[in-house]
C-alpha atoms as a PDB file:
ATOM      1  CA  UNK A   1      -5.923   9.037  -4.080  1.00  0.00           C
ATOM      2  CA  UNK A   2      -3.658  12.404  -4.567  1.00  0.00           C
ATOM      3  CA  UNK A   3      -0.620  12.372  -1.624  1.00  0.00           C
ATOM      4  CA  UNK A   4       1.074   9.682   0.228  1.00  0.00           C
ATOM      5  CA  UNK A   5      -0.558   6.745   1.659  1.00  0.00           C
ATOM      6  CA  UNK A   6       0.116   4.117   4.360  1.00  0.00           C
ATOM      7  CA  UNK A   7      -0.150   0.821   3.143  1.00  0.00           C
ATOM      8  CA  UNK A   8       0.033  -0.575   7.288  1.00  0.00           C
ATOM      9  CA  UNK A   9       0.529  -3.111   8.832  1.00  0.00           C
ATOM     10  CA  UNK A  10      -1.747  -5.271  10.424  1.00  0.00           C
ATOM     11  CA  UNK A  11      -0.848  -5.533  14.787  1.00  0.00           C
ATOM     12  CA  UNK A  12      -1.588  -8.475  16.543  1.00  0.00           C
ATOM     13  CA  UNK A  13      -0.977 -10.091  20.122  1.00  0.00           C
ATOM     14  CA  UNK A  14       1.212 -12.559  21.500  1.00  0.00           C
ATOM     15  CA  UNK A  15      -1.980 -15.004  20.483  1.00  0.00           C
ATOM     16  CA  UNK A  16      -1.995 -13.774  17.194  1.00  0.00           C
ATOM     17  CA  UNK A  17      -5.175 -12.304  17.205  1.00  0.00           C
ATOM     18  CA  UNK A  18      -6.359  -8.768  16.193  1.00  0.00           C
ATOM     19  CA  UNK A  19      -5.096  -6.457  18.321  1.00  0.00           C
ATOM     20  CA  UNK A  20      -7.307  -3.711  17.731  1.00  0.00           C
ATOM     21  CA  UNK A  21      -6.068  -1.129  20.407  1.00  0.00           C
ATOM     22  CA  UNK A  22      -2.546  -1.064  18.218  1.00  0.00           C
ATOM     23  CA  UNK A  23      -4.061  -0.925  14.747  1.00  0.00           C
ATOM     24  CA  UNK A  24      -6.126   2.207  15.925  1.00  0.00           C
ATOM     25  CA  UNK A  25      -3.128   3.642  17.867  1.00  0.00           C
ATOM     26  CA  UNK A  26      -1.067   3.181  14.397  1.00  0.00           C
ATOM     27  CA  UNK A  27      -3.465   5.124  12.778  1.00  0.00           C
ATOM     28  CA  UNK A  28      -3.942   8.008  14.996  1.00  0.00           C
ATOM     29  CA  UNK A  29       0.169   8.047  14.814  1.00  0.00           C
ATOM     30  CA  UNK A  30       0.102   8.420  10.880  1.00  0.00           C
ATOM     31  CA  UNK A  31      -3.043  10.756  10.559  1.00  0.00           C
ATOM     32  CA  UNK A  32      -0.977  13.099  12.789  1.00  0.00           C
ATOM     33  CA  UNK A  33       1.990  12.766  11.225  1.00  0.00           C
ATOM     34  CA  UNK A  34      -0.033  14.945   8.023  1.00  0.00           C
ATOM     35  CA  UNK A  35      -0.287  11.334   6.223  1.00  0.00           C
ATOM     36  CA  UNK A  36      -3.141  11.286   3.253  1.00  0.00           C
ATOM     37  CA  UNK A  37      -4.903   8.306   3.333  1.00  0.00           C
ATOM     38  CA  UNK A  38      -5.031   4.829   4.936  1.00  0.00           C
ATOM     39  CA  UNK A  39      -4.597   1.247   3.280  1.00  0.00           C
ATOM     40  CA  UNK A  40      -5.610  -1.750   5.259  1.00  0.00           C
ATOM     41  CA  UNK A  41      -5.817  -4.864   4.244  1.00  0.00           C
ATOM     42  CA  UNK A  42      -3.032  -5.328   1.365  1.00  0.00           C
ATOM     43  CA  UNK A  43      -0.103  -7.066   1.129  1.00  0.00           C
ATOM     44  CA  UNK A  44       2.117  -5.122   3.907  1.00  0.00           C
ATOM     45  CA  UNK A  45      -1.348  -5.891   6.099  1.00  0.00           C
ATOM     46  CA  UNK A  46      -1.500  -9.369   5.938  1.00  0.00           C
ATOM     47  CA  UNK A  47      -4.614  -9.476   3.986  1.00  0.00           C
ATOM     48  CA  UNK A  48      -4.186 -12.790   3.005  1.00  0.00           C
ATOM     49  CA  UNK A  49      -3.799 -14.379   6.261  1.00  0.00           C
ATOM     50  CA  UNK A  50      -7.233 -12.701   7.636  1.00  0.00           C
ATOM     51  CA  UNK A  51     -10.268 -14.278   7.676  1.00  0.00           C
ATOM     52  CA  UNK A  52     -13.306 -12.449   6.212  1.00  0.00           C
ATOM     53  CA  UNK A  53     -14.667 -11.196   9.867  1.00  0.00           C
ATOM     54  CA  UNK A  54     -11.106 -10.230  10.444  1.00  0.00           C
ATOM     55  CA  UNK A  55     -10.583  -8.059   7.597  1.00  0.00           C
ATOM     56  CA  UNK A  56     -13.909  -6.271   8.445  1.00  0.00           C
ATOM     57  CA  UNK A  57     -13.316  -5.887  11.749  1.00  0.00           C
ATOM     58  CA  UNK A  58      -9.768  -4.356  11.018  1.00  0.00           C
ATOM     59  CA  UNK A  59     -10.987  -1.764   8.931  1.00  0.00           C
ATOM     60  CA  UNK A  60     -14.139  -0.633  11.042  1.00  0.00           C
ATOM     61  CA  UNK A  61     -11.218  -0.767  13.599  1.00  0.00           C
ATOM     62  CA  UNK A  62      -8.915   1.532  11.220  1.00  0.00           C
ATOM     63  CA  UNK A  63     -12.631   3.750   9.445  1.00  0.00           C
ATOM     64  CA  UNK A  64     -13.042   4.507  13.432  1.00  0.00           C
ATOM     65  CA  UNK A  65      -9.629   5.568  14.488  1.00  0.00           C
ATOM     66  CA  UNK A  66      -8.942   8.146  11.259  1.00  0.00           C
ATOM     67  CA  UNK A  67     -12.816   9.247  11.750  1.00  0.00           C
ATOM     68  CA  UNK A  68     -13.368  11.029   8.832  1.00  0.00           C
ATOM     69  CA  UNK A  69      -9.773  12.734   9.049  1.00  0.00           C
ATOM     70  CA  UNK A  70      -8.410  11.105   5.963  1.00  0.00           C
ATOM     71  CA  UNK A  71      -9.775   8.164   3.733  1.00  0.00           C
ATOM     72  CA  UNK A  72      -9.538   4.255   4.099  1.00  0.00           C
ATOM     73  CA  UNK A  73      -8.779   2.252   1.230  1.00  0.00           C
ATOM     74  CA  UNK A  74      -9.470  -1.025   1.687  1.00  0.00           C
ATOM     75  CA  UNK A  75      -7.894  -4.264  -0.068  1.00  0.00           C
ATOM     76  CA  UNK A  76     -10.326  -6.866  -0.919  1.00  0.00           C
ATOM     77  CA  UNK A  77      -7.382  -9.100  -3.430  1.00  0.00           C
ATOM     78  CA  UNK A  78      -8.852 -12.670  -3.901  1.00  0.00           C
ATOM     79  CA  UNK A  79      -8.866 -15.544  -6.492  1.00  0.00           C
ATOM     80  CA  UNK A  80     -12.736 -15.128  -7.522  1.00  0.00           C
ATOM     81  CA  UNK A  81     -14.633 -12.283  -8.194  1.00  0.00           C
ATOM     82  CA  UNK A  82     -17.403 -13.380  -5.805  1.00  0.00           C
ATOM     83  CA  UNK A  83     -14.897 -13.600  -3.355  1.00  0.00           C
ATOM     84  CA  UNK A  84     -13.878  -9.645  -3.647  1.00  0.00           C
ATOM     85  CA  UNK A  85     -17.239  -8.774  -4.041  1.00  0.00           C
ATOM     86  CA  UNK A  86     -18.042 -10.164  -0.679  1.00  0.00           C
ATOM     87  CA  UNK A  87     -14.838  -8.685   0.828  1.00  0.00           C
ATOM     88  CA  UNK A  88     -15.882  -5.116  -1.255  1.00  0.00           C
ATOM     89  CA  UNK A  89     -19.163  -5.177   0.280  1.00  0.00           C
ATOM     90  CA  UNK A  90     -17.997  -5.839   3.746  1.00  0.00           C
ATOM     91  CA  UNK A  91     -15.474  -3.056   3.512  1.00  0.00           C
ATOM     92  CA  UNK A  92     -18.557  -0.403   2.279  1.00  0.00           C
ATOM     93  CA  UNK A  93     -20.340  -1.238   5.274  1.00  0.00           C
ATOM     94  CA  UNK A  94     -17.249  -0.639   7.766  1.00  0.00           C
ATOM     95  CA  UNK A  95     -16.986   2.592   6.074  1.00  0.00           C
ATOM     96  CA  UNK A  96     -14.061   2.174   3.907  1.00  0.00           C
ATOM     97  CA  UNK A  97     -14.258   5.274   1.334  1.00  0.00           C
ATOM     98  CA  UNK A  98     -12.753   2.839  -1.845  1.00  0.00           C
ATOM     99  CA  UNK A  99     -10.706  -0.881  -2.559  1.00  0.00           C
ATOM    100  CA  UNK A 100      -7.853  -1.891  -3.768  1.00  0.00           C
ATOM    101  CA  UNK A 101      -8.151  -5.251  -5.772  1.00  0.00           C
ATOM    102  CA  UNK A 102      -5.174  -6.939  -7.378  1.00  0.00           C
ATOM    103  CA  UNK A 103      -6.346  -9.410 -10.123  1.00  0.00           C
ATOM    104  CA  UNK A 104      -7.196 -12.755  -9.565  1.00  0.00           C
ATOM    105  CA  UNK A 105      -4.710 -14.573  -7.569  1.00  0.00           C
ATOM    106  CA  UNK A 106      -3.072 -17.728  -8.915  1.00  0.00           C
ATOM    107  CA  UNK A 107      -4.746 -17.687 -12.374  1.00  0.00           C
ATOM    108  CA  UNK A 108      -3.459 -15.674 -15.438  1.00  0.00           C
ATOM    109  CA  UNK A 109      -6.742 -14.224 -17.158  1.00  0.00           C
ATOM    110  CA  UNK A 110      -7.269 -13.040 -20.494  1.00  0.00           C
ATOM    111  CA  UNK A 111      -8.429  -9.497 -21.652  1.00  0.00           C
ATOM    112  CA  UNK A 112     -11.930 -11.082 -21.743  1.00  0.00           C
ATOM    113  CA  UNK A 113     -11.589 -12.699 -18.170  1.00  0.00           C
ATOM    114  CA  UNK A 114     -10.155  -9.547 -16.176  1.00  0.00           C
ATOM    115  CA  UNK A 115     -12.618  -6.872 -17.616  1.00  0.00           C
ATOM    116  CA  UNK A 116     -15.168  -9.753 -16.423  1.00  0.00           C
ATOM    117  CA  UNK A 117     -13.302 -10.067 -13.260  1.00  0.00           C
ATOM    118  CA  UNK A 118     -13.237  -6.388 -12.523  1.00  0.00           C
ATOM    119  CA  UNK A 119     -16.424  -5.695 -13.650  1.00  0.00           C
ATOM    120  CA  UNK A 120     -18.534  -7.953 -11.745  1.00  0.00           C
ATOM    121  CA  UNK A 121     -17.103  -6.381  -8.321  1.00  0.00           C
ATOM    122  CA  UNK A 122     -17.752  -3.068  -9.587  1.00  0.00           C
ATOM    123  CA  UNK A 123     -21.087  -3.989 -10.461  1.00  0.00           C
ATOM    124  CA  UNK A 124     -21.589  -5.577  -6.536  1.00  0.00           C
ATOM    125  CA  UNK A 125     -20.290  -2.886  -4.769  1.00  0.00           C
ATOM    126  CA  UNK A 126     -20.695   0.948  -5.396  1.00  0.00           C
ATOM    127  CA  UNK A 127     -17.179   2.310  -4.142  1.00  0.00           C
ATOM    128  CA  UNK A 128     -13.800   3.351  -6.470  1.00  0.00           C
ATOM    129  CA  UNK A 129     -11.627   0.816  -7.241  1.00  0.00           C
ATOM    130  CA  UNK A 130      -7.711   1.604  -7.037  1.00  0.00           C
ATOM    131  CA  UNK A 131      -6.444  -1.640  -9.279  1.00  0.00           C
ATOM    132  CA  UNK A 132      -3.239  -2.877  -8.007  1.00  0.00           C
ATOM    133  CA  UNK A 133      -0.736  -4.096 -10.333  1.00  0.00           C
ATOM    134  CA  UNK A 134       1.912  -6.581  -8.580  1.00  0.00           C
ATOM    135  CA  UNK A 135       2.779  -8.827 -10.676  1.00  0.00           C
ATOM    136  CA  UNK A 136       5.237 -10.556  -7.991  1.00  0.00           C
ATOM    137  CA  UNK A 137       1.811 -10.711  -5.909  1.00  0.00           C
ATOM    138  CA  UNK A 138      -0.610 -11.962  -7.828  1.00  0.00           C
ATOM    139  CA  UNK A 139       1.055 -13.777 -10.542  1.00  0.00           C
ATOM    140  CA  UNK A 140      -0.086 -11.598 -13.258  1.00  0.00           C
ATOM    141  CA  UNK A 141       1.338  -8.533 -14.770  1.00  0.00           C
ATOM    142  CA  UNK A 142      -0.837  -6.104 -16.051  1.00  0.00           C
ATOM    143  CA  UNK A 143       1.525  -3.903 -18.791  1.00  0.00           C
ATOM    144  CA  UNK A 144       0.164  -0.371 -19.248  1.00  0.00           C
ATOM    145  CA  UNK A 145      -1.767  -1.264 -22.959  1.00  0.00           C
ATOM    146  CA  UNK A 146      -3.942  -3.483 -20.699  1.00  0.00           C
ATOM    147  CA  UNK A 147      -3.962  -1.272 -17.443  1.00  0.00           C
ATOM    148  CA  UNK A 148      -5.409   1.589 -20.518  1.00  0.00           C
ATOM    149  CA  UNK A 149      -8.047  -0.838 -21.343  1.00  0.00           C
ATOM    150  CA  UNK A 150      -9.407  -1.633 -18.187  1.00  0.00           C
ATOM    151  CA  UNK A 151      -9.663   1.974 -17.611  1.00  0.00           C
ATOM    152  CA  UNK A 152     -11.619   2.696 -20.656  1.00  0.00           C
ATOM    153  CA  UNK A 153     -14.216  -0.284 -19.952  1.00  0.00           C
ATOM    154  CA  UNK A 154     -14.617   0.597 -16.411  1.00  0.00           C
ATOM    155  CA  UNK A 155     -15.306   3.693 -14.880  1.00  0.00           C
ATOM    156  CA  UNK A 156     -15.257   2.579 -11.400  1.00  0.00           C
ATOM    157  CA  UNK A 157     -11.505   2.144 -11.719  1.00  0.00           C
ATOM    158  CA  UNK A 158     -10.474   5.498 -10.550  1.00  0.00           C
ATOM    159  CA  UNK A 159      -7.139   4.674  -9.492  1.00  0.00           C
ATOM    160  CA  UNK A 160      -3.832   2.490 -10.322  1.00  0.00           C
ATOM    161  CA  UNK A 161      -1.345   1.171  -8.176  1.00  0.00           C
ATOM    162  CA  UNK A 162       1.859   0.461 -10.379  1.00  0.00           C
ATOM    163  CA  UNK A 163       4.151  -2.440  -8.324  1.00  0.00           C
ATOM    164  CA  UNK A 164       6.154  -3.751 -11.797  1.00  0.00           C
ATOM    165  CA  UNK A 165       9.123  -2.650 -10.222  1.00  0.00           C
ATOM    166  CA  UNK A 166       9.623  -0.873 -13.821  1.00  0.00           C
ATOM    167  CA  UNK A 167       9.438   2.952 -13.028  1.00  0.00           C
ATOM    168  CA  UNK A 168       9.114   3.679 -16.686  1.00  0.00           C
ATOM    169  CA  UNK A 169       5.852   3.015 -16.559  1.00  0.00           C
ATOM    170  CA  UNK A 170       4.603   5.634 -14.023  1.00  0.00           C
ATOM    171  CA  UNK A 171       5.022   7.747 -17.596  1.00  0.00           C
ATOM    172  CA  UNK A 172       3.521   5.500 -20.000  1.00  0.00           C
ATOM    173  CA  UNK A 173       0.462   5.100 -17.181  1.00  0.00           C
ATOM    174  CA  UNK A 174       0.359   8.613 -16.808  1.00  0.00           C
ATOM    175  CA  UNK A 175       0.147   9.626 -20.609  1.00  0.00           C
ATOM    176  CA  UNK A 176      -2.281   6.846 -21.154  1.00  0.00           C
ATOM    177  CA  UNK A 177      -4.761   7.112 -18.410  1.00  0.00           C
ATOM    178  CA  UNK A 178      -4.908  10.393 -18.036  1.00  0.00           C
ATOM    179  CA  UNK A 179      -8.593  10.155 -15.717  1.00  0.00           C
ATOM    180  CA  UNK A 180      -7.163   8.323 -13.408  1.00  0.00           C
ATOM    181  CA  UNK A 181      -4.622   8.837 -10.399  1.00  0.00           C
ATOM    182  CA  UNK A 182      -1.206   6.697 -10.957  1.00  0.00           C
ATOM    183  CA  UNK A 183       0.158   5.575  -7.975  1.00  0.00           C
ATOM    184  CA  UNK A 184       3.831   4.368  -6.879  1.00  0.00           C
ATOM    185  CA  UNK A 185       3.198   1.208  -5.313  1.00  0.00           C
ATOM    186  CA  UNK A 186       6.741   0.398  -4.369  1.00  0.00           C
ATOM    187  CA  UNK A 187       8.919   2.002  -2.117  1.00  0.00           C
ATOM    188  CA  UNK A 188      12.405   2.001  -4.126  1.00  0.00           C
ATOM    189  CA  UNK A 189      11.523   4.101  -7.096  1.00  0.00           C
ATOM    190  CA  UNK A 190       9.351   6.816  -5.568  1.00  0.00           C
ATOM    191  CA  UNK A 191      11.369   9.577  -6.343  1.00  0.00           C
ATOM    192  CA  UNK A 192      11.173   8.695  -9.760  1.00  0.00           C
ATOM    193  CA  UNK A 193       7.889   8.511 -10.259  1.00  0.00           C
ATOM    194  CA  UNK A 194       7.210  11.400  -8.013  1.00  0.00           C
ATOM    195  CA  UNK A 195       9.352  13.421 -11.287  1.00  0.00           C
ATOM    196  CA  UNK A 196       7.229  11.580 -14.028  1.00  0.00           C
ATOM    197  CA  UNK A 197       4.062  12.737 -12.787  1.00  0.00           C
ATOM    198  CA  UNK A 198       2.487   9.913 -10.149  1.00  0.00           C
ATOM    199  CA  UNK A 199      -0.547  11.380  -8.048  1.00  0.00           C
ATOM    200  CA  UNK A 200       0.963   9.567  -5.082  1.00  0.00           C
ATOM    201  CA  UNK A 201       2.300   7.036  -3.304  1.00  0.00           C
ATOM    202  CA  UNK A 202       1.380   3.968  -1.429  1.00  0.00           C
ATOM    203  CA  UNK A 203       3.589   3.494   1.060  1.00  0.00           C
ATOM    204  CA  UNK A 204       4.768   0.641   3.340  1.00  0.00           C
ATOM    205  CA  UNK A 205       7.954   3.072   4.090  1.00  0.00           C
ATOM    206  CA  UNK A 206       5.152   5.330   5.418  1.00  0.00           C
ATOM    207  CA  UNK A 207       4.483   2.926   8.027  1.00  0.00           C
ATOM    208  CA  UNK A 208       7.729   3.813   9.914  1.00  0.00           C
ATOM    209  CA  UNK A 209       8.937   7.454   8.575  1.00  0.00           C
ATOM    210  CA  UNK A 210       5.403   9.166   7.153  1.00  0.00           C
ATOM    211  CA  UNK A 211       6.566  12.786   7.743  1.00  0.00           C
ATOM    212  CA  UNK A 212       9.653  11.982   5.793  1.00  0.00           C
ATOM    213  CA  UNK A 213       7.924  10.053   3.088  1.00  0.00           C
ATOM    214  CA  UNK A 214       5.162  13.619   3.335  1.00  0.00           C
ATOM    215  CA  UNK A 215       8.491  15.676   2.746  1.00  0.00           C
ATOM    216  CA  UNK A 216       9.675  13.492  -0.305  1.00  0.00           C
ATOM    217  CA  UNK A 217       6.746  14.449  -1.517  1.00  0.00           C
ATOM    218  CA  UNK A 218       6.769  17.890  -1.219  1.00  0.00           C
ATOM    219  CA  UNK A 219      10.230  18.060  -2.169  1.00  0.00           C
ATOM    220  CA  UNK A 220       9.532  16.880  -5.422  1.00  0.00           C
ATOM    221  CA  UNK A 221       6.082  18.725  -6.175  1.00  0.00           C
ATOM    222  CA  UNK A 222       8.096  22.129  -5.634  1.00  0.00           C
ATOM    223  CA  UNK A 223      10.762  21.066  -7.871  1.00  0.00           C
ATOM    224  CA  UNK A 224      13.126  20.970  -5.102  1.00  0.00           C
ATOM    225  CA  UNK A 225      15.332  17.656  -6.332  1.00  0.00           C
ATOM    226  CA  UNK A 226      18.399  18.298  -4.431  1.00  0.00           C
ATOM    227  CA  UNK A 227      17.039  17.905  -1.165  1.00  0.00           C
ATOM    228  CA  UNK A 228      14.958  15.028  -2.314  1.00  0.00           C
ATOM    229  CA  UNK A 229      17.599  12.929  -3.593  1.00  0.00           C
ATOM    230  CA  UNK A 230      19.455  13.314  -0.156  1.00  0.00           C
ATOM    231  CA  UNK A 231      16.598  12.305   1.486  1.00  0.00           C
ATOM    232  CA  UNK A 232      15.456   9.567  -0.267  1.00  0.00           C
ATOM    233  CA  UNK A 233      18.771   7.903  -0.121  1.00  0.00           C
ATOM    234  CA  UNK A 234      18.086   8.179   3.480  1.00  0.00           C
ATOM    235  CA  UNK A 235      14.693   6.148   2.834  1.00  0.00           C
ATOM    236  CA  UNK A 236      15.874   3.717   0.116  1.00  0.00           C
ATOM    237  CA  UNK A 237      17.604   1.388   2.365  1.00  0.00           C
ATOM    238  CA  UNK A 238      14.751   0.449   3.731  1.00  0.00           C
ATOM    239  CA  UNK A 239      12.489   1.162   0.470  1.00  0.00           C
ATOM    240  CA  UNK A 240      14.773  -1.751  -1.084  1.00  0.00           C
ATOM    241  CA  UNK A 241      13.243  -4.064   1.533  1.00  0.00           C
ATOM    242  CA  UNK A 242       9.715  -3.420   0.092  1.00  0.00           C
ATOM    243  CA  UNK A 243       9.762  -5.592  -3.055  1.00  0.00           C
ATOM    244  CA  UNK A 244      10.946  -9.055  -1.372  1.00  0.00           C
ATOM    245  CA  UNK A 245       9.182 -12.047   0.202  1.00  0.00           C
ATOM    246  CA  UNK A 246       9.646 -10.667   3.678  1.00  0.00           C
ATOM    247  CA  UNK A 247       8.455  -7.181   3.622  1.00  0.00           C
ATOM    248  CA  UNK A 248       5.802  -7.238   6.158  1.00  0.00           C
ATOM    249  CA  UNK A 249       8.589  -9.070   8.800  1.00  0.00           C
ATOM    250  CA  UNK A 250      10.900  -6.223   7.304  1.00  0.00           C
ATOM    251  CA  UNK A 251       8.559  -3.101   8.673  1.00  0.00           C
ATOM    252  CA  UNK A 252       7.306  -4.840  11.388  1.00  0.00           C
ATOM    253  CA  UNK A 253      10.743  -5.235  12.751  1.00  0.00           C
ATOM    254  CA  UNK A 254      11.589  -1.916  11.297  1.00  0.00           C
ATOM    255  CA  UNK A 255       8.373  -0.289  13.963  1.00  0.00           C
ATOM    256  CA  UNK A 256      10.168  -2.154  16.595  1.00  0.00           C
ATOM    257  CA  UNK A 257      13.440  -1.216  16.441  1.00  0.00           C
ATOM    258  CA  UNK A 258      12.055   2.384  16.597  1.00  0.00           C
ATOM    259  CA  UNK A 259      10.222   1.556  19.293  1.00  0.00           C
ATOM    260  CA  UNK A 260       6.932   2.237  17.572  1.00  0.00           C
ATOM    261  CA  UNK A 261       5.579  -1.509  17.830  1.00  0.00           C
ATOM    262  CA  UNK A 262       5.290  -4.036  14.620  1.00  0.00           C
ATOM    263  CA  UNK A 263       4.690  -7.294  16.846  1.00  0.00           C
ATOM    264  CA  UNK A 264       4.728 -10.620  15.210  1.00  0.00           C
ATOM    265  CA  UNK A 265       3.795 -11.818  11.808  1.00  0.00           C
ATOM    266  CA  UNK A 266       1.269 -14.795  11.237  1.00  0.00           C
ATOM    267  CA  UNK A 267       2.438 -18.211   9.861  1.00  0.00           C
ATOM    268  CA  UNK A 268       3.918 -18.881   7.379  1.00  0.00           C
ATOM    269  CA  UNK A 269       5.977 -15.831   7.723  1.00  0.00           C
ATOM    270  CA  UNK A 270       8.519 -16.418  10.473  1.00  0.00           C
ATOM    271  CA  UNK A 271      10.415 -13.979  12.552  1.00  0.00           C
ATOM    272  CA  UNK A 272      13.434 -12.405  10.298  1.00  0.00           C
ATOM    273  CA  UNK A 273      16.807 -14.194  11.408  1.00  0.00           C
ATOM    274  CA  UNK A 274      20.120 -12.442  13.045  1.00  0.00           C
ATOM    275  CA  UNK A 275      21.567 -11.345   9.376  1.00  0.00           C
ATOM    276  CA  UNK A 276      17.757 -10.041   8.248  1.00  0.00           C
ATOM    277  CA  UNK A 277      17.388  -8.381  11.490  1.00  0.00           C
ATOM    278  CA  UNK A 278      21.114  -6.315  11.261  1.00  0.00           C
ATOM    279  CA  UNK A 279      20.104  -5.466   7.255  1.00  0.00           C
ATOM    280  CA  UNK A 280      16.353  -3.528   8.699  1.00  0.00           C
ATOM    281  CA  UNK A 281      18.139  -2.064  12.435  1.00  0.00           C
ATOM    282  CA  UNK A 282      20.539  -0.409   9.474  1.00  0.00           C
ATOM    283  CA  UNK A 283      17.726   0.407   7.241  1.00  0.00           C
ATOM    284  CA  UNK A 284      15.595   1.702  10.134  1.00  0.00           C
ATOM    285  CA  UNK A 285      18.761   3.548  11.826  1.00  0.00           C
ATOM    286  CA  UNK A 286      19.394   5.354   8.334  1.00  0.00           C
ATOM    287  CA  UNK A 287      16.404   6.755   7.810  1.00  0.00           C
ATOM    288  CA  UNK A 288      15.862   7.846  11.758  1.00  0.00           C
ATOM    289  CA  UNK A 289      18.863  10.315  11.230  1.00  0.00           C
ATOM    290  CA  UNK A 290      16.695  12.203   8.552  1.00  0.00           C
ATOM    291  CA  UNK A 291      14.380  12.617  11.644  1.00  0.00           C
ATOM    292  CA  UNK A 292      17.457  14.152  13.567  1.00  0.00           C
ATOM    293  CA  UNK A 293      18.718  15.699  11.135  1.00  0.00           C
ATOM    294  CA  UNK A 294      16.214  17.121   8.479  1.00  0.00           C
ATOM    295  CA  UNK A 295      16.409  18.408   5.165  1.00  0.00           C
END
């Protein structure tokens, strides 16, 4: 999980059903754009608004268009572990190469209850699992002791996904879980944990500018800050629009306004209004000019 990874979007039509011909397309447009890996199926894809068919079909959909080019990591997030486990199996057999699992949603577990939680889906399906720490998400936050802890227990856990919105903990993650790859899972502190060691970075950002997002991170793993901190100011504006309610409207409308197709979002997220729409055509517009004018 080394690099920079899309988290994408999910496309559909002016029904609101999969529109497979776009999520393929997106994909091609990011695997050529020298982007690492692919991430269907989270929260910036909709993943809780698919049904199960859906979210299989959307990954064979997104296994088929980056065909073996770069890997698929799918998100299988539910509120039982049977539940995952059925979505982890479905994503092995579309070919996804690993999941993505937050813990259970809308229950606070215990120590006990998560390594039982993660466990049993590691036991049902034979992939890695990246786990995804959101506590905004999922309602739980997993601190670092506990994310070291899980680690230790379970050896499918190969990756971590850090979305506390605290960047110290890239560090702490990093120095205590040293087997595993530590992930930036939010968009507005990626520099910094870029500088205190993170593998990687999954991206919604990526979505919309994935050779700039690339470049941040080869900025950074040459030791080249000055010309990452100008362009990641560049990026932040709309990196700050990752960790809110609305983020999926946010790059959707974001792909739009560069002309590079979001579409519509499914109930209950509504289309953004006038003043949300003028904060991501500014986002969107400031990072384009790092595309005219690059670093």
């Amino acid at each position: 999980m080394k690099g920079i990874h899309a988290a994408i979007v999910t496309h559909f039509g002016g029904d609101l059903s999969l529109d497979h011909e776009a999520i393929a397309a997106d994909v091609s447009r990011l695997v050529a754009a020298g982007i690492h890996g692919i991430v269907p199926n989270g929260t910036v894809g909709e993943g809780g608004s698919l049904s199960r068919e859906e979210r299989r079909e959307a990954i064979a959909t997104v296994v088929s268009a980056a065909d073996g080019r770069v890997p698929v990591c799918a998100g299988i997030s539910a509120s039982t572990a049977e539940q995952a486990a059925i979505y982890g199996r479905d994503a092995s057999s579309a070919g996804a190469a690993s999941l993505m699992m937050l813990p259970p949603l809308m229950y606070r577990a215990d120590r006990r209850e998560l390594l039982e939680f993660f466990g049993s889906v590691a036991r049902a399906v034979e992939l890695p699992i990246m786990l995804y720490n959101n506590p905004l998400g999922s309602g739980s936050d997993l601190e670092p002791r506990r994310l070291a802890e899980l680690v230790r227990e379970l050896p499918s856990i190969t990756a971590i996904k850090e979305s506390s919105g605290d960047a110290r903990r890239i560090a702490e993650l990093v120095s205590r879980c040293p087997q595993v790859d530590v992930l930036v899972g939010g968009d507005d502190w990626a520099l910094e944990g870029f500088c205190a060691g993170a593998a990687g970075w999954v991206s919604g950002v990526a979505n919309v500018f994935p050779a700039e997002c690339l470049r941040l991170w080869e900025l950074c793993q040459s030791g080249e800050l000055v010309p990452a901190r100008e362009l990641y100011q560049a990026l932040l504006p709309l990196g700050r629009l990752d960790m809110t309610p609305k983020l999926v409207q946010y790059f959707k409308a974001a792909l739009d306004e560069l002309g590079l197709g979001g579409g519509p979002c499914r109930p209950p997220r509504l289309p953004l209004d006038e003043d949300e729409l003028a904060t991501v055509r500014r986002a969107a517009r400031r990072g384009a000019s790092m595309v005219e004018h690059p670093v």
